[in-house]
Structure formats: C-alpha cells, structure tokens
Protein backbone atom coordinates (compact mmCIF):
# COMPACT_ATOMS: atom_id res chain seq x y z
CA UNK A 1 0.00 0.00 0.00
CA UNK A 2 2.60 2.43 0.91
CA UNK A 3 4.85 1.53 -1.89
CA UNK A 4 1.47 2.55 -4.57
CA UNK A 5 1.19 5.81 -2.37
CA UNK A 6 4.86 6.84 -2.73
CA UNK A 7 4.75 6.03 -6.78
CA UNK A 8 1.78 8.21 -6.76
CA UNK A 9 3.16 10.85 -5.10
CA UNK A 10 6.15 10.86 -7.35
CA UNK A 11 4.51 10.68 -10.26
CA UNK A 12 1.97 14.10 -9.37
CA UNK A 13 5.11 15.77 -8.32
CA UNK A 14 6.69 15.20 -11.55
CA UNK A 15 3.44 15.67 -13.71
CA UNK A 16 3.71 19.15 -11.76
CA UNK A 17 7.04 19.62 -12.60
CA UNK A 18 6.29 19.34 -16.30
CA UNK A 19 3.26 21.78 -16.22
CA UNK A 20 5.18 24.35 -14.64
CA UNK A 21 8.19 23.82 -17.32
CA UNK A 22 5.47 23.95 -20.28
CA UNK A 23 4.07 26.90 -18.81
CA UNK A 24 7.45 28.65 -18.34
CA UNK A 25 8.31 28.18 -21.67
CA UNK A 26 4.76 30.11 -23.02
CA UNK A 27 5.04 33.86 -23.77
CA UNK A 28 2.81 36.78 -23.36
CA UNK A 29 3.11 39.73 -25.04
CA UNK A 30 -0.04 42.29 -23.85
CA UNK A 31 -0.10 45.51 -25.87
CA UNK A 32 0.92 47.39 -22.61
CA UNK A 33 4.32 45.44 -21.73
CA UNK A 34 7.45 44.65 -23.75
CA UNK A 35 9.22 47.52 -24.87
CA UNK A 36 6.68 50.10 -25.01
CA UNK A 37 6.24 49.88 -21.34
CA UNK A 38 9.30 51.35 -20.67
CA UNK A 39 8.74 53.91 -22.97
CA UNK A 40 5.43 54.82 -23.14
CA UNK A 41 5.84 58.34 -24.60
CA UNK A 42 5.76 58.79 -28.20
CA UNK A 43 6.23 62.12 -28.16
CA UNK A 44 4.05 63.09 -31.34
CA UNK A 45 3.34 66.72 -32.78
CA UNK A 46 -0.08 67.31 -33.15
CA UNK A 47 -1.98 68.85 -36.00
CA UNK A 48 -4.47 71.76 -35.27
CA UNK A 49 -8.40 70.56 -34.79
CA UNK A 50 -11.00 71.45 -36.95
CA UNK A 51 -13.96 70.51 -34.65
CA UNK A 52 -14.61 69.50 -31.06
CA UNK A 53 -14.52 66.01 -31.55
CA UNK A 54 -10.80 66.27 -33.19
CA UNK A 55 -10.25 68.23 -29.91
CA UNK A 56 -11.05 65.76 -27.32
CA UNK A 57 -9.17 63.01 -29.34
CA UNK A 58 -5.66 65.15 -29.65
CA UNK A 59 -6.23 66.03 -25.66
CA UNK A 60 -7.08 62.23 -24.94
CA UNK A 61 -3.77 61.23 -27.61
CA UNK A 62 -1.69 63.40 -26.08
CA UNK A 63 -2.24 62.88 -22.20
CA UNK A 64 -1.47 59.01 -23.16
CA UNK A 65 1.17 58.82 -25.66
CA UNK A 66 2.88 62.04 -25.07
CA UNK A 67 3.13 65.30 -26.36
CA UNK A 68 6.36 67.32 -28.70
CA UNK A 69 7.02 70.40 -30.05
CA UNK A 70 10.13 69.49 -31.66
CA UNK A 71 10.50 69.64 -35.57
CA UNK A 72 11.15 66.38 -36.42
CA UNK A 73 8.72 64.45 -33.93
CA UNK A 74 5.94 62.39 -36.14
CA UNK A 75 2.81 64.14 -36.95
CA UNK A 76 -0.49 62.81 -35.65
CA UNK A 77 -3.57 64.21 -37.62
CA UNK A 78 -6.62 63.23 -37.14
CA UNK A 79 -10.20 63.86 -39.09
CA UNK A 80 -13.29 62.41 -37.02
CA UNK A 81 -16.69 62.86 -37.47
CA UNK A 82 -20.40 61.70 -35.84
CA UNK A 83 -23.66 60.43 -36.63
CA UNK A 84 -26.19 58.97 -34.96
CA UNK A 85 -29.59 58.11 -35.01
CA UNK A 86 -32.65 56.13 -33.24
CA UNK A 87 -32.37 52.49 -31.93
CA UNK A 88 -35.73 51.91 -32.29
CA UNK A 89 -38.46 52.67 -34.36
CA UNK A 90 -41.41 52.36 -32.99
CA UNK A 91 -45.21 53.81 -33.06
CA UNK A 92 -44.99 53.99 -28.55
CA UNK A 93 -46.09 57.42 -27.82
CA UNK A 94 -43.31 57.16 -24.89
CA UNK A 95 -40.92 60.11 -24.40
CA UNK A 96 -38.15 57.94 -23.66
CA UNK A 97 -36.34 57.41 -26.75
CA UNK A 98 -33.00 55.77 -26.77
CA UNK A 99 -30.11 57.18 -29.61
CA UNK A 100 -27.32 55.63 -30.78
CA UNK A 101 -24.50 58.47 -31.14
CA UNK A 102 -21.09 56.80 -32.81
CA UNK A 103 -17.66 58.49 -33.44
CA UNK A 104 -15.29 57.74 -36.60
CA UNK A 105 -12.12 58.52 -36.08
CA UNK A 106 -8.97 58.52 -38.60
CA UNK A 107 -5.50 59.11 -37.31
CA UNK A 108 -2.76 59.52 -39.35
CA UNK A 109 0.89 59.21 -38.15
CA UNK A 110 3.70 61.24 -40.78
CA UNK A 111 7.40 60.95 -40.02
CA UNK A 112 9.25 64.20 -40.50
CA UNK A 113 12.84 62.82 -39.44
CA UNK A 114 13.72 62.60 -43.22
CA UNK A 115 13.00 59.27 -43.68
CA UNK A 116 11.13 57.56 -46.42
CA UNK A 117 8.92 55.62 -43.97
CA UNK A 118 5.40 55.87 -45.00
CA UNK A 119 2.54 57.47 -42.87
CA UNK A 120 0.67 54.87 -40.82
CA UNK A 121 -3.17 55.33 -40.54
CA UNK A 122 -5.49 53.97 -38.19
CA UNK A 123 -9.44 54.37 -38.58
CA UNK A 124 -11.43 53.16 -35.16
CA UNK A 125 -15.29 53.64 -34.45
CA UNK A 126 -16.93 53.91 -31.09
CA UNK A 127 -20.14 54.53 -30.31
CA UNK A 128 -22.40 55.40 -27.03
CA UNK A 129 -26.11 55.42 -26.02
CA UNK A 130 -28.23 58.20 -24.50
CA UNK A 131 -32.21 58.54 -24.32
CA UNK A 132 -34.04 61.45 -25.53
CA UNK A 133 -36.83 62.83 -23.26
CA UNK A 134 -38.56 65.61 -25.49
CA UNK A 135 -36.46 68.39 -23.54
CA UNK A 136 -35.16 70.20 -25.64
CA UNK A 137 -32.27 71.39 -23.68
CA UNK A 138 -32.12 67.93 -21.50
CA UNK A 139 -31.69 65.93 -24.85
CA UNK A 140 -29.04 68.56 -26.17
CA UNK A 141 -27.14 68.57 -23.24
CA UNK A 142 -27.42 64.38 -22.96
CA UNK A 143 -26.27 64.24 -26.85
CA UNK A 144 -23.55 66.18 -26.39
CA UNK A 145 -21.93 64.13 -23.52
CA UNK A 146 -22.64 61.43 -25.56
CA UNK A 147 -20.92 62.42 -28.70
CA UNK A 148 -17.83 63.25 -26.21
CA UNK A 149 -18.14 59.85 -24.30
CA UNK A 150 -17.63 58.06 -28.08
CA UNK A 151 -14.67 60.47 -28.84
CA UNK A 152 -13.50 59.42 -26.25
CA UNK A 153 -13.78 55.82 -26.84
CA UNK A 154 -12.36 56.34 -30.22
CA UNK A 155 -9.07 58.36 -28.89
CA UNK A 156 -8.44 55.41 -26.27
CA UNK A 157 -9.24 52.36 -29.12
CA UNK A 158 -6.79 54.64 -31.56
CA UNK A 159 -4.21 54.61 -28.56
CA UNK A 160 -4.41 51.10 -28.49
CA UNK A 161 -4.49 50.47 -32.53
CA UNK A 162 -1.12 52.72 -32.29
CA UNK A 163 0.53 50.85 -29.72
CA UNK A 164 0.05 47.79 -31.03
CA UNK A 165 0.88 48.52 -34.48
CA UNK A 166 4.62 49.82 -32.99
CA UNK A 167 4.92 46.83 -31.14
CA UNK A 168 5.23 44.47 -34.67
C-alpha cells in the first residue's frame, strides 16, 4: 500500500514539474508590456483641430502617448466625425427614446525625421447610447456628452491600434 502511495506521489510531483516547465516556456506579449512599457511616450506633434470632436481626441492622444514640439517628432492628424440616429423605431407614444451616437475617427501618423517611412493610418469607431426625453435642452445637453463619451472611446481604441501597431 505504501509503496502505490509513494509512486503516486512521485509521479503528481513530476506531472507538476512538467506543467510548470510547459508553462514557463509560453510567452505573453499584452499591448501594454514589452518595450513600449518602458517607454510609453511617443512624443508626437499634433496637428491643429478642426472641430470639437478632433479636440477631445488630440487632448485624450496626447495625455497618453505624449506630447512634442520638436520639428522632427511624427505628426499625428486626425479627421473624425459623428452620426447617430434612433435604436428603435417604434409607433410607442413614450418620451423615452433611446439614440445611438457613434464616433469615426482617422489618425494619421507622418514621419518628419527625413525618412522615407510611410505614414501609418489607423481608422477606429466607437459609439455610445443616450435617451431622448422631449427636452429640448435635456436631450441637447445628454447628446452632447454622448458624442464626447464616443470620442473618447475612439481616442483610447486609436491609442491602443497605435501601440500595437509599434509593437510588430
């Protein structure tokens, strides 16, 4: 009996041995670690914005990847626009009608160092929900904080479309 305990034991502890060495030998690779992790500032030059949406997703860009004034740091442009529209139709005489409000976003990355690298663009869409009540200034002040919540969805999924496309 003992002697079938101690060949059972052994043979866990080395079936546990040879998870943990399969395991060790797997690699991760998040968008937020590796490299970029230890340098998480880009330091881009921004173009001017056109709109308010283009304004909230250079702020958002530059809090998060970093922000230069120098000559030769890469220009980030970005055109992004909104549209929106009803979720429903339907013949309910309810006041309560939820909208849809979503966000395109393009952001286009030049180099200015000289080089003949080509520009990188990213396009990203987000979108976020709000309900319209039949006040007037209720459902302008509700659409507008929705059209800034999806900018601001779009800045942090073109963040993430950036860093991952520098970490190839």
């Amino acid at each position: 009996m003992s002697l079938s305990n101690a060949l059972r034991r052994t043979v866990l502890a080395g079936f546990m041995l040879g998870i943990v060495a399969a395991l060790g030998a797997c690699s991760f690779s998040p968008v937020y670690s590796g490299t970029l992790a230890s340098q998480p500032s880009l330091n881009l030059a921004y173009a001017k914005p056109a709109n308010r949406l283009e304004q909230l997703i250079y702020q958002e860009l530059a809090l998060r990847l970093g922000e230069s004034t120098a000559e030769t740091a890469p220009l980030a442009t970005v055109s992004a626009s909104a549209g929106g529209g009803d979720m429903l139709v339907t013949g309910n005489p309810s006041p309560a009608i939820p909208v849809e409000v979503k966000v395109t976003a393009t952001l286009i990355i030049t180099v200015r160092d000289g080089s003949d690298a080509e520009a990188r663009s990213f396009t990203r869409t987000a979108s976020a929900n709000y309900t319209r009540s039949g006040q007037i200034v209720a459902d302008n002040a509700a659409a507008d904080e929705a059209v800034e919540r999806a900018a601001r969805g779009a800045a942090e999924s073109l963040r993430l479309a950036v860093l991952a496309g520098l970490n190839r």
